[in-house]
Protein backbone atom coordinates (compact mmCIF):
# COMPACT_ATOMS: atom_id res chain seq x y z
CA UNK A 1 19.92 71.77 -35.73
CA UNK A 2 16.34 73.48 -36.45
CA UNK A 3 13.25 71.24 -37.87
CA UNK A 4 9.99 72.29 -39.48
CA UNK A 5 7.20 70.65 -37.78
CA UNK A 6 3.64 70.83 -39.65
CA UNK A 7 0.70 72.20 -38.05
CA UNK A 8 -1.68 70.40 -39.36
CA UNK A 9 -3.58 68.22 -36.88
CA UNK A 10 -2.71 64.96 -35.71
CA UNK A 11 -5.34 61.93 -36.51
CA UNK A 12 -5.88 59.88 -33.33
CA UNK A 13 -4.89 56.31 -32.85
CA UNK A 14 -7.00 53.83 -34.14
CA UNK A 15 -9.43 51.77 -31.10
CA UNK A 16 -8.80 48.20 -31.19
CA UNK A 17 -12.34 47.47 -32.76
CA UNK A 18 -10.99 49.58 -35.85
CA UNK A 19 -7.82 47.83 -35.76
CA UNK A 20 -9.81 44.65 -36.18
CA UNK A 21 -11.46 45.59 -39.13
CA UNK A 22 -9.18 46.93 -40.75
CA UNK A 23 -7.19 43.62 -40.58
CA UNK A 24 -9.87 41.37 -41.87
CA UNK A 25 -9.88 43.26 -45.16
CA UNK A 26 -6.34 41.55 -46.06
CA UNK A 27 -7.85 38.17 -44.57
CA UNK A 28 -10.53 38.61 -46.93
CA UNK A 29 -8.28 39.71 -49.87
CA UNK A 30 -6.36 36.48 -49.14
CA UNK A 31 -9.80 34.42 -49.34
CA UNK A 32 -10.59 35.94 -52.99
CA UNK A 33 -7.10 36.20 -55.03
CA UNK A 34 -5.48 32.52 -55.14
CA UNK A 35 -2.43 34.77 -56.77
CA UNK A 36 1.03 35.33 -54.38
CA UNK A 37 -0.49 38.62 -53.53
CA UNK A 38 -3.60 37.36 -52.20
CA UNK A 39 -1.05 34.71 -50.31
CA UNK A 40 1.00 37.87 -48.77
CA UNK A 41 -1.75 39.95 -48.01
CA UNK A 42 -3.03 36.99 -45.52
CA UNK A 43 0.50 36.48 -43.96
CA UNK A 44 0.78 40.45 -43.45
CA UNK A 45 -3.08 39.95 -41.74
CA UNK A 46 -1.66 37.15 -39.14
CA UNK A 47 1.03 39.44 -38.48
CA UNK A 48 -0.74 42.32 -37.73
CA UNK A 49 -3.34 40.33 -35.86
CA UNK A 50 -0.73 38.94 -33.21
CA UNK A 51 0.06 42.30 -32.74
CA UNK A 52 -3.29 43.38 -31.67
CA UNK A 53 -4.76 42.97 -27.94
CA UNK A 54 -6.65 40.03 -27.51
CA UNK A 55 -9.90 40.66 -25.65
């Protein structure tokens, strides 16, 4: 079995502090649209945010 790999570069891991942010953003999404999607975007936030290290 033979694969291609590409060679373009990897993007490194995001640092907890990023991770952070970037999960507020669906927090505040939930905040602003009362609609099921604003509703989702907040559960898919807590989720994430259990999954990050608590400092």
């Amino acid at each position: 079995m033979t694969g291609d790999y590409r060679n373009a570069p990897r993007l490194p891991l995001l640092t907890a502090e990023e991770a952070r942010q970037a999960v507020r953003h669906p927090f505040l999404l939930e905040q602003l649209d009362l609609s099921p999607r604003g509703a989702a975007a907040g559960q898919l936030a807590s989720e994430l945010a259990r999954r990050l290290p608590a400092d």
